[in-house]
Protein backbone atom coordinates (compact mmCIF):
# COMPACT_ATOMS: atom_id res chain seq x y z
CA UNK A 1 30.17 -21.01 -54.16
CA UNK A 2 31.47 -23.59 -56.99
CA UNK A 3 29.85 -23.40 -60.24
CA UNK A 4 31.41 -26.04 -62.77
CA UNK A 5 30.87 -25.86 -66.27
CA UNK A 6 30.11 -29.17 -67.77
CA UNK A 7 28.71 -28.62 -70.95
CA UNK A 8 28.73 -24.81 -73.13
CA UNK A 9 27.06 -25.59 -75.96
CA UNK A 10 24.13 -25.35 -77.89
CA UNK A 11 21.44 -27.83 -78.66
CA UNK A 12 23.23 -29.55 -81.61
CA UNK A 13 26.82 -29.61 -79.25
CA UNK A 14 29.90 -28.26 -81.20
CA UNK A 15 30.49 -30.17 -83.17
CA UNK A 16 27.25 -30.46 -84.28
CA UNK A 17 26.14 -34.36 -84.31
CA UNK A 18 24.60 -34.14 -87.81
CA UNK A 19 26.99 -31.20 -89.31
CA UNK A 20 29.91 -31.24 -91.97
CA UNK A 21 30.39 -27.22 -92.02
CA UNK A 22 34.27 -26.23 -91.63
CA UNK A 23 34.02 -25.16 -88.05
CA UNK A 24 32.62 -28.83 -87.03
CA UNK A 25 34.86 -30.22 -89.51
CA UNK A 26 38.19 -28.33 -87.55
CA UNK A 27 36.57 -29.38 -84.44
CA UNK A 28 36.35 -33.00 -84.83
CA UNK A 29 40.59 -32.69 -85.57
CA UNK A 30 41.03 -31.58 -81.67
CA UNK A 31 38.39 -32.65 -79.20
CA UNK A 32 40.07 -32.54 -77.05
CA UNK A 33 40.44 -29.22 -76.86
CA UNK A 34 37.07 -28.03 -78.95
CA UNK A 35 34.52 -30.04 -77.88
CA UNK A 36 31.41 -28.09 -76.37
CA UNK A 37 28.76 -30.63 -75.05
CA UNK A 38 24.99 -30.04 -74.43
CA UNK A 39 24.42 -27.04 -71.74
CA UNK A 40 24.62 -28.15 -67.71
CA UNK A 41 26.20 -26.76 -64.89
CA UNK A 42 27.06 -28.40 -61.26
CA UNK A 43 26.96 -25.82 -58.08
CA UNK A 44 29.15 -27.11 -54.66
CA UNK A 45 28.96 -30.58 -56.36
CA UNK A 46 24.88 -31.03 -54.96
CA UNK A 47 22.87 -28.48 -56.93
CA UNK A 48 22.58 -29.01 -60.76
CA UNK A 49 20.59 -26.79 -63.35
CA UNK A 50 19.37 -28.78 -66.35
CA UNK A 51 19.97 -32.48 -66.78
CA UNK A 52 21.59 -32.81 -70.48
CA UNK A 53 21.34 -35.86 -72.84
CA UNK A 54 25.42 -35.89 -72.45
CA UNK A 55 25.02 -35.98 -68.66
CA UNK A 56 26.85 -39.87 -68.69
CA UNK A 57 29.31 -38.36 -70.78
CA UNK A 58 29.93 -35.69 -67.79
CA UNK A 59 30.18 -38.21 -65.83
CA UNK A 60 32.96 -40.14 -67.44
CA UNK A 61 34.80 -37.03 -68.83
CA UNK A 62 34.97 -34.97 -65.27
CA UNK A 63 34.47 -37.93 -62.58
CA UNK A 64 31.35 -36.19 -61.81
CA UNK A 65 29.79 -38.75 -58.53
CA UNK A 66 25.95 -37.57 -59.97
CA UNK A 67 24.72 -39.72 -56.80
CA UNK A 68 26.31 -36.66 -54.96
CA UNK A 69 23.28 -34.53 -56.75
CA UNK A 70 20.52 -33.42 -54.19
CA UNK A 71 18.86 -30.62 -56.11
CA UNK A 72 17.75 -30.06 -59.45
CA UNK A 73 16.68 -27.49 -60.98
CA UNK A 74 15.38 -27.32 -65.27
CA UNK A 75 15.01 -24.21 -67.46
CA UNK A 76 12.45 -25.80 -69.71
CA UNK A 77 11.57 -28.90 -71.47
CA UNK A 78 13.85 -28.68 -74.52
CA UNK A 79 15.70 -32.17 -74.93
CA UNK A 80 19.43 -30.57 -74.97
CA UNK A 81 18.31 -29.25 -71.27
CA UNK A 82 16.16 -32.31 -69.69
CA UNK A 83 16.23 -35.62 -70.46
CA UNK A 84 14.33 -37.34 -68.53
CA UNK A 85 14.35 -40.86 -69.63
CA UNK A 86 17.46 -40.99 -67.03
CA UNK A 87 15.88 -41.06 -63.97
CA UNK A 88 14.77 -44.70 -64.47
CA UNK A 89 18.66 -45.40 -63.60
CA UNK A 90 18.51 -43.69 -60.33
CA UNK A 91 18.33 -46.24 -57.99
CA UNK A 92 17.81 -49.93 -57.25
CA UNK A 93 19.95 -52.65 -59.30
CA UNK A 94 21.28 -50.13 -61.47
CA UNK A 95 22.92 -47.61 -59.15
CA UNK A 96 23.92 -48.64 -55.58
CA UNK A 97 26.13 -47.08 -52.86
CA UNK A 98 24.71 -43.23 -53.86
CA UNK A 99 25.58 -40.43 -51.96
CA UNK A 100 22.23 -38.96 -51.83
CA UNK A 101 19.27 -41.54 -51.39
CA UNK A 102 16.91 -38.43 -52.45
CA UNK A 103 16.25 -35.92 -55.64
CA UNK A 104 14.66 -33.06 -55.65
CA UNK A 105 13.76 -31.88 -58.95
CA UNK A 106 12.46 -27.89 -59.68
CA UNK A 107 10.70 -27.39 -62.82
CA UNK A 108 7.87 -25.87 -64.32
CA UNK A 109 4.89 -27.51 -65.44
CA UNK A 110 5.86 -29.19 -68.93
CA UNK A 111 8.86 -29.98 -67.57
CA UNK A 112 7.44 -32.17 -64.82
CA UNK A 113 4.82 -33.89 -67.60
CA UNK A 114 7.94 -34.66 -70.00
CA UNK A 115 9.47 -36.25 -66.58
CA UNK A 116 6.19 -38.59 -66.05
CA UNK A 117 5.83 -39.20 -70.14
CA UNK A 118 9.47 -40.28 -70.40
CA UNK A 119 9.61 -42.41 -67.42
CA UNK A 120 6.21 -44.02 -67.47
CA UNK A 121 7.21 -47.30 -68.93
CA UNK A 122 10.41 -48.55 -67.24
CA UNK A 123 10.29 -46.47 -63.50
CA UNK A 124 9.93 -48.67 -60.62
CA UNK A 125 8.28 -47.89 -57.74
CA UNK A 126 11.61 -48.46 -55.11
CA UNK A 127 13.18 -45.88 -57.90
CA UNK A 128 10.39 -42.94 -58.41
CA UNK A 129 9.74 -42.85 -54.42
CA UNK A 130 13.04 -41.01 -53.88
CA UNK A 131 12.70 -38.10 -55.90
CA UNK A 132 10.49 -35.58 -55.75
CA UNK A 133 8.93 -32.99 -58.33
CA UNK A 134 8.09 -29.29 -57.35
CA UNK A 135 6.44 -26.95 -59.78
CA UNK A 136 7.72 -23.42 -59.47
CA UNK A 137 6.78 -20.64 -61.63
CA UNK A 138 8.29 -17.22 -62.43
CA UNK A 139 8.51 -14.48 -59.93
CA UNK A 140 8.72 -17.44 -57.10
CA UNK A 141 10.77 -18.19 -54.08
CA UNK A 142 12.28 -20.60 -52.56
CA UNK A 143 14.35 -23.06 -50.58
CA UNK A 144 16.30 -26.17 -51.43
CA UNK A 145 18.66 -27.08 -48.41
CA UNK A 146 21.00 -24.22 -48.26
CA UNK A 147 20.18 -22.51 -51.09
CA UNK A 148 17.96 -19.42 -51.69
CA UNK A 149 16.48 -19.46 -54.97
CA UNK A 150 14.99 -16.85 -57.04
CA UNK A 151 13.09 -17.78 -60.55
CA UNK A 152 12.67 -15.50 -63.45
CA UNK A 153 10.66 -16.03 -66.69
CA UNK A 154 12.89 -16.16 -69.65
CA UNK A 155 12.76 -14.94 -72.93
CA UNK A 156 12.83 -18.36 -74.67
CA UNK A 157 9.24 -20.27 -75.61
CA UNK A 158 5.71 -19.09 -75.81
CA UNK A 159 4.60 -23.13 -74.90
CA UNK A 160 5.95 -23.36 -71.19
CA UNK A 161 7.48 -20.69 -68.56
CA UNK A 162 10.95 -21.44 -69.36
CA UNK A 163 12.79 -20.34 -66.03
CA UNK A 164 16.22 -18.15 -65.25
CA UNK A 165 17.48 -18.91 -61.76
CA UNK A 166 19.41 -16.29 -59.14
CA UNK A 167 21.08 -18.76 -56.58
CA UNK A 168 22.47 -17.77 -53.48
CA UNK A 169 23.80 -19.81 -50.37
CA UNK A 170 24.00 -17.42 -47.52
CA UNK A 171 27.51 -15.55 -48.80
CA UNK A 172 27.55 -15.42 -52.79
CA UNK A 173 24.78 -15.46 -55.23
CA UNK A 174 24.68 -16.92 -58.94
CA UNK A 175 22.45 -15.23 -61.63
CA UNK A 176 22.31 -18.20 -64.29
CA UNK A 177 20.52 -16.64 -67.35
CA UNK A 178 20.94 -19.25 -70.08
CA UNK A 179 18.08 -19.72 -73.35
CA UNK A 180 16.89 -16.83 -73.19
CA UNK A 181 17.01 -13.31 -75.14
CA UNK A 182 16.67 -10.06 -73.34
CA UNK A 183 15.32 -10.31 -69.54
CA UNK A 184 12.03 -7.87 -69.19
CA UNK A 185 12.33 -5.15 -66.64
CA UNK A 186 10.13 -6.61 -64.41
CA UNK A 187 12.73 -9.29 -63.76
CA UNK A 188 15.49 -6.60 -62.90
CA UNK A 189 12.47 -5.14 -60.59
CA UNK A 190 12.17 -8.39 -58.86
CA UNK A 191 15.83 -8.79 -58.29
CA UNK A 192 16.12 -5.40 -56.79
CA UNK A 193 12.80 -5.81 -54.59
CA UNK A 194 14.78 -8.95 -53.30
CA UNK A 195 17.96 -7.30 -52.35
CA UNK A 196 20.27 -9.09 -54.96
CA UNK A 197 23.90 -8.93 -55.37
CA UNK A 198 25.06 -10.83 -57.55
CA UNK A 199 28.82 -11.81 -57.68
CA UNK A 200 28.37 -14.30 -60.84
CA UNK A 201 26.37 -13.77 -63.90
CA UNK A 202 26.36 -16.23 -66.73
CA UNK A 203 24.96 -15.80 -69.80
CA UNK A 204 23.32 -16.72 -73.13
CA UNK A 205 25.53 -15.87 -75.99
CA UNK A 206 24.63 -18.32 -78.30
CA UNK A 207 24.83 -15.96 -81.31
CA UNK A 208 27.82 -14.48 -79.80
CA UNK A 209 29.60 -11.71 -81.95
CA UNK A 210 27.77 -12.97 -85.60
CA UNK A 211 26.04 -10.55 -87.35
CA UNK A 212 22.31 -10.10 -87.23
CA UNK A 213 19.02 -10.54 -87.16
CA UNK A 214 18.60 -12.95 -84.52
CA UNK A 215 15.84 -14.98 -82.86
CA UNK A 216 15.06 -12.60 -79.65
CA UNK A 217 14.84 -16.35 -78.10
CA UNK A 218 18.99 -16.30 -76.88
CA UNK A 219 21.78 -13.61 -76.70
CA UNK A 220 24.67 -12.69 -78.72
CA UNK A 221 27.61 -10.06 -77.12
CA UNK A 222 25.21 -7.10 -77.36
CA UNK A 223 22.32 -8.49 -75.56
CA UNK A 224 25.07 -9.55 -72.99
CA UNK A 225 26.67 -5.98 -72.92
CA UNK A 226 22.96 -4.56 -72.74
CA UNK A 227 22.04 -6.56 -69.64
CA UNK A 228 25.18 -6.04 -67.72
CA UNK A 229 24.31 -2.59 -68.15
CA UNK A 230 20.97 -3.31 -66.94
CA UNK A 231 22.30 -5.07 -63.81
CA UNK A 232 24.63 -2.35 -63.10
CA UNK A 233 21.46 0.41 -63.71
CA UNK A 234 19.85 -1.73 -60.87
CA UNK A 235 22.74 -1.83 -58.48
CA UNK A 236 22.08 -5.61 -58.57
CA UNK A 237 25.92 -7.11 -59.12
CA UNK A 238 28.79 -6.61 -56.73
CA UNK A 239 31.32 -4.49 -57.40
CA UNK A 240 33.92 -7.40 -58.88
CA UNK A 241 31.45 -9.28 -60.23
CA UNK A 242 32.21 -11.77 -62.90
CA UNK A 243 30.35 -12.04 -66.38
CA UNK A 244 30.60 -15.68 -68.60
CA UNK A 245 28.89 -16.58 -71.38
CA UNK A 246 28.20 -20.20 -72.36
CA UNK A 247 25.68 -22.22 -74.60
CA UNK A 248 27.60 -21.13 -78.02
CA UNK A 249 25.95 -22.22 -81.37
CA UNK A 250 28.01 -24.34 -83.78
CA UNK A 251 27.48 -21.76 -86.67
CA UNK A 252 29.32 -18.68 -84.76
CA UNK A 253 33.02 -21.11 -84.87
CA UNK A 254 32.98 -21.26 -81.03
CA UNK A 255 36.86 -22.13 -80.87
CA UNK A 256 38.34 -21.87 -77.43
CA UNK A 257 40.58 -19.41 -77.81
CA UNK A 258 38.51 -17.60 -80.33
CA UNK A 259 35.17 -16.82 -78.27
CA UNK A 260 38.03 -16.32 -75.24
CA UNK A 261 39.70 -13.65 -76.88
CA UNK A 262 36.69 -12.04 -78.17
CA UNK A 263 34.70 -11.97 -74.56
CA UNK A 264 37.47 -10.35 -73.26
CA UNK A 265 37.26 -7.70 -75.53
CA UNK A 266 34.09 -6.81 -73.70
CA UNK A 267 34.81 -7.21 -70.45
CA UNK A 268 32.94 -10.98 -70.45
CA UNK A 269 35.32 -14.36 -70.06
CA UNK A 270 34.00 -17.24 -72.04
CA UNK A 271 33.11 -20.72 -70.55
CA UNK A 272 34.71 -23.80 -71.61
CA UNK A 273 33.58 -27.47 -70.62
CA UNK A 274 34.92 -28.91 -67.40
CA UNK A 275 35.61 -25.16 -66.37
CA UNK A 276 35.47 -24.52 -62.87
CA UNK A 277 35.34 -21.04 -60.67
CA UNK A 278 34.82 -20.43 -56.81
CA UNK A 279 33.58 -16.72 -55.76
């Protein structure tokens, strides 16, 4: 499996659109090097989770062919994870030659009402026809081409069932746990009822190593370090497994080489946009 980082950071990116504090500040003086963009990641170039407002921007910055995209899947309805207003591009005059005639998008249930609200005024029928919206829920599964695909409830919004996804094709399995604080045990239970080994885990850590109190809504370092443990308690990770952590708030300085150096302190590497990793 290919999992390719294209955005790390938190709703407000890094640097923050609206922010003057001294991290964005240093930021803005090497972007190319700094820059964190909304949240999204690309699997084996066909299976995305979450479609970002900076999604063009992916495009441009990694030669991502979206067109290429055949699944989709959404954590929840927050704007830095779906925008939906998109989709009216998919298609006819405005994108021709595409890979993939055919979307299918997995969401919950506010997700898929944001997706009809947004597009509503500008879809056209030769567009909307060719992609399709499934509902899933927490605790389902299911099948999208060759993937397996596990959902978990997350930790993240009392108005929706923000989802967690476990992804596996058949030889290596993803656990993509992003917006969301700490997992209940039921989820580990689930896991383990399902026979999971997991030889990727990425994680919230949008608080990363800044002192608390914290919303229980994301992760910092120890809520990371607490559900590795978990995962291990469970026997649900391989042996090598790797740990990242993405979606880093502006406020904890999320410097390259800073949130590197201190993930590897515990045993964690830290994501960067455009970063790429086969297992």
């Amino acid at each position: 499996m290919r999992i390719q980082y294209l955005g790390t950071a938190a709703a407000e990116g890094f640097p923050g659109v609206f922010c003057n504090c001294e991290y964005c500040r240093a930021a803005r003086g090497d972007l190319k090097k700094e820059l964190r963009t909304r949240s999204q990641v690309l699997i084996d170039g066909n299976l995305l989770v979450d479609f970002c407002p900076d999604t063009y921007l992916h495009s441009l910055r990694f030669g991502i062919d979206f067109s290429a995209v055949k699944y989709l899947l959404v954590t929840h309805s927050h704007t830095d994870h779906f925008y939906a207003q998109e989709f009216v591009n998919r298609g006819g005059n405005f994108a021709k030659q595409m890979q993939s005639s055919d979307l299918q998008i997995y969401a919950n249930a506010e997700v898929l009402s944001v997706y009809r609200e947004g597009t509503a005024r500008e879809m056209s029928e030769n567009i909307g026809s060719h992609i399709q919206l499934i509902q899933v829920r927490p605790f389902e599964k299911f099948s999208a081409g060759e993937y397996e695909i596990l959902t978990l409830p997350a930790s993240h919004t009392n108005n929706e069932d923000a989802l967690l996804y476990c992804i596996s094709n058949g030889e290596s399995t993803l656990l993509y746990l992003n917006d969301t604080g700490l997992l209940r045990e039921e989820c580990y239970r689930f896991l383990s009822k399902n026979g999971i080994k997991a030889g990727f885990v990425s994680m919230d850590c949008t608080f990363a190593d800044s002192p608390g109190p914290h919303s229980e809504r994301h992760m910092g370092f120890e809520q990371n370090e607490i559900v590795r443990q978990k995962l291990l308690q469970y026997g649900l990770v391989c042996e090598d497994a790797k740990y990242y952590v993405t979606h880093f708030s502006h406020n904890i300085a999320p410097f390259l080489e800073r949130m590197e150096a201190e993930a590897l302190k515990r045993g964690f590497y830290a994501a960067h946009d455009g970063l790429t990793v086969e297992f």
